[in-house]
C-alpha atoms as a PDB file:
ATOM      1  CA  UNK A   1       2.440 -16.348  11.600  1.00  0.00           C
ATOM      2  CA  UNK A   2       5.866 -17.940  10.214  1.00  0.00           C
ATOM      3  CA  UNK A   3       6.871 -19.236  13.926  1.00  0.00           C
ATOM      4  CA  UNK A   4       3.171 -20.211  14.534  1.00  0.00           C
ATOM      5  CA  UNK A   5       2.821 -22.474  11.455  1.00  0.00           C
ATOM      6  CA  UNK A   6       6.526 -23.738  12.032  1.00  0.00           C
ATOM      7  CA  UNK A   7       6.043 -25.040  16.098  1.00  0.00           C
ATOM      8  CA  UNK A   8       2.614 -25.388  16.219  1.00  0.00           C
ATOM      9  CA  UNK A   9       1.312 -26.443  13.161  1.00  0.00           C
ATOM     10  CA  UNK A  10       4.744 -28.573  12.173  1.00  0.00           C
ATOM     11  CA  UNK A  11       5.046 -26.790   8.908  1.00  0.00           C
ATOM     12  CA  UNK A  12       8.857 -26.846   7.651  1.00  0.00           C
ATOM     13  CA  UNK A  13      10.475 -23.743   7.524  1.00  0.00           C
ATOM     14  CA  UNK A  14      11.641 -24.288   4.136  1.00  0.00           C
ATOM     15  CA  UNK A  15       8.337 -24.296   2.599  1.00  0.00           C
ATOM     16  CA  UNK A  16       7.506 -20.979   4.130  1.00  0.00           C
ATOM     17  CA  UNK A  17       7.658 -17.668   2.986  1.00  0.00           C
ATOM     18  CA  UNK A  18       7.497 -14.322   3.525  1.00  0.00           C
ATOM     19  CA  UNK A  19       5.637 -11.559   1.443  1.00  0.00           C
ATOM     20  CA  UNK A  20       6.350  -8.637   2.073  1.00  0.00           C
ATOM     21  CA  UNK A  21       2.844  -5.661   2.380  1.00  0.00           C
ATOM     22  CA  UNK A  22       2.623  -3.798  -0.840  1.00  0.00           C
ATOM     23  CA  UNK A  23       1.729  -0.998   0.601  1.00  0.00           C
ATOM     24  CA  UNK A  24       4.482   1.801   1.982  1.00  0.00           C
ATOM     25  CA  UNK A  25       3.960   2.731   5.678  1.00  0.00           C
ATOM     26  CA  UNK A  26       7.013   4.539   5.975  1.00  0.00           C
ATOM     27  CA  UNK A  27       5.965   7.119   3.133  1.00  0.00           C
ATOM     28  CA  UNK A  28       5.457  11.043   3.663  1.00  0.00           C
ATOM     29  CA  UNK A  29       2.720  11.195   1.833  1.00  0.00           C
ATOM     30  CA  UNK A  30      -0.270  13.553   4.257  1.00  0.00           C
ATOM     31  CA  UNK A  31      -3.347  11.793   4.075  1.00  0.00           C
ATOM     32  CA  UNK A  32      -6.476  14.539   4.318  1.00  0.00           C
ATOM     33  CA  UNK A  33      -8.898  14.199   6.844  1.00  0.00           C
ATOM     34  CA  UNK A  34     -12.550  13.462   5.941  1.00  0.00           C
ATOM     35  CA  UNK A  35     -15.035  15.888   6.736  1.00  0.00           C
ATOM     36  CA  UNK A  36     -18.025  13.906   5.682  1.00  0.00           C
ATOM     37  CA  UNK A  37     -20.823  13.572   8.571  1.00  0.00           C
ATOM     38  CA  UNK A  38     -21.273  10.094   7.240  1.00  0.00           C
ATOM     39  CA  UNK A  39     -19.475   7.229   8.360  1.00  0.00           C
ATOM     40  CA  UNK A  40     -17.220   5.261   6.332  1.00  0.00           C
ATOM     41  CA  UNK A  41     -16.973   1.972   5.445  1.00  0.00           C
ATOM     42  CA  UNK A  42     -13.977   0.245   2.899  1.00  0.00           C
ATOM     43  CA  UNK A  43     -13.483  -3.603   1.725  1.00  0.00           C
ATOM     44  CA  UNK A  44     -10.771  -4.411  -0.303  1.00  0.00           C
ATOM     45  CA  UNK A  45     -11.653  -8.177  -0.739  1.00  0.00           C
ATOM     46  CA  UNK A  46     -11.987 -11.017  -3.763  1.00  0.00           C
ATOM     47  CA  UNK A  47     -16.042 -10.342  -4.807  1.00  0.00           C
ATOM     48  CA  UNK A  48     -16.957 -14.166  -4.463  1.00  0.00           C
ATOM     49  CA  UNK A  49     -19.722 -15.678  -2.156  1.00  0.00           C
ATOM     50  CA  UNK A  50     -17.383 -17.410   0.101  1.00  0.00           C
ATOM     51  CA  UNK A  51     -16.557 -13.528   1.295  1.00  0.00           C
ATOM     52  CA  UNK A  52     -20.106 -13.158   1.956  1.00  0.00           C
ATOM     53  CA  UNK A  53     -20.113  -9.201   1.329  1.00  0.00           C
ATOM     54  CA  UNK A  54     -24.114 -10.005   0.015  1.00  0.00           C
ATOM     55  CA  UNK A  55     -24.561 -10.201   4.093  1.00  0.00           C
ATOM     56  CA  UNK A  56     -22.682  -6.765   4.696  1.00  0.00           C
ATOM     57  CA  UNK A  57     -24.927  -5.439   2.295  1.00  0.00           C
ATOM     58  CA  UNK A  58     -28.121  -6.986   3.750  1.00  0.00           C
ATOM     59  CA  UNK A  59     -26.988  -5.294   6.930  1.00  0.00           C
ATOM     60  CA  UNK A  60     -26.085  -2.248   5.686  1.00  0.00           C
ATOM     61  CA  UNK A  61     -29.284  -1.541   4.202  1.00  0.00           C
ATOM     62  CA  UNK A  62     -30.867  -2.033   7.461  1.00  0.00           C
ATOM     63  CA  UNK A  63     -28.817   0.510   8.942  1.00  0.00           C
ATOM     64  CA  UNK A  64     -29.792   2.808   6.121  1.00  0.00           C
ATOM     65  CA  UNK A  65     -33.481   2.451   6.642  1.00  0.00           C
ATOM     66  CA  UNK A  66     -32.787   3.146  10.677  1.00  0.00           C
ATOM     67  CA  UNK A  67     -31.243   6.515   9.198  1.00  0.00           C
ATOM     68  CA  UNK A  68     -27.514   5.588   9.838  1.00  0.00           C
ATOM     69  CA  UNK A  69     -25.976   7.536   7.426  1.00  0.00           C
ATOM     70  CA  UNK A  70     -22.484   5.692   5.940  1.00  0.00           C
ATOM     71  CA  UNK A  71     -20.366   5.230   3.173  1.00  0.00           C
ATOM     72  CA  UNK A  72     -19.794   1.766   1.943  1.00  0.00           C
ATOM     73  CA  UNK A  73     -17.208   1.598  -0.716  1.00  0.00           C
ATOM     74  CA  UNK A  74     -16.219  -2.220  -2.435  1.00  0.00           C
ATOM     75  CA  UNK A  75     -12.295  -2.239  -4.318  1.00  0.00           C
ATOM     76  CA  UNK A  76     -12.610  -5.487  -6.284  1.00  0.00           C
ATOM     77  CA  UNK A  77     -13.251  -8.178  -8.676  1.00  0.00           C
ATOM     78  CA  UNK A  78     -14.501 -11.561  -8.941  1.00  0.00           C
ATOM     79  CA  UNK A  79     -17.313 -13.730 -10.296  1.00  0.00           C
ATOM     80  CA  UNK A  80     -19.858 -12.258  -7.705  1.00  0.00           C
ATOM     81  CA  UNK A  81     -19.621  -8.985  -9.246  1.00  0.00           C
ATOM     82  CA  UNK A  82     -23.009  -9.120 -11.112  1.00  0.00           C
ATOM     83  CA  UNK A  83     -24.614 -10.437  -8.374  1.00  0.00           C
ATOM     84  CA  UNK A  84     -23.484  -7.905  -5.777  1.00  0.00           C
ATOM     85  CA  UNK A  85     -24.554  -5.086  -8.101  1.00  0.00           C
ATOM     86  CA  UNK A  86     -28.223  -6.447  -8.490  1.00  0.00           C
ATOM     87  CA  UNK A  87     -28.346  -6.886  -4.672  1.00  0.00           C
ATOM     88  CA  UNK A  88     -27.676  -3.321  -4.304  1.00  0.00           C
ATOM     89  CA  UNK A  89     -30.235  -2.518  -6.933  1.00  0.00           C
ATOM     90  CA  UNK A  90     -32.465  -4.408  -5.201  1.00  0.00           C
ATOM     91  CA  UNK A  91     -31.959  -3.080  -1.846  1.00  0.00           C
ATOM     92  CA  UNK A  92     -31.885   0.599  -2.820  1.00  0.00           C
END
């Protein structure tokens, strides 16, 4: 992405950075196998409208009625929380 922005978009290099990912690929740690018949499904996202997760939900629900079965799990927080929650209600 650096290279991109710098000779393509024209971006200095100076007013780039680079963050490193917080999370620790190189770890040992074993990570257990689900053995869930359902499928599932993780965001990890900002819960505002621009993110449109309302639509996953609308879409999800639709697979639930067709007798999908999945998990869908939401990590976050934002001002669409409330919203979100009573779209869930509302869809079952």
């Amino acid at each position: 992405v650096w290279q991109y922005l710098s000779q393509n978009n024209g971006v200095s290099t100076n007013r780039l950075r680079i963050i490193p990912n917080p999370i620790d690929f190189t770890s040992n740690r074993t990570i257990e196998r689900s053995h869930s018949s359902e499928f599932q499904i993780l965001t990890v996202s900002r819960l505002k409208a621009v993110k449109n997760i309302e639509g996953v939900l609308r879409v999800l629900a639709r697979l639930k009625m067709a007798g999908y079965p999945f998990l869908f799990t939401i990590i976050g927080e934002g001002d669409h929380f409330d919203t979100l929650v009573d779209i869930v209600t509302e869809l079952g």
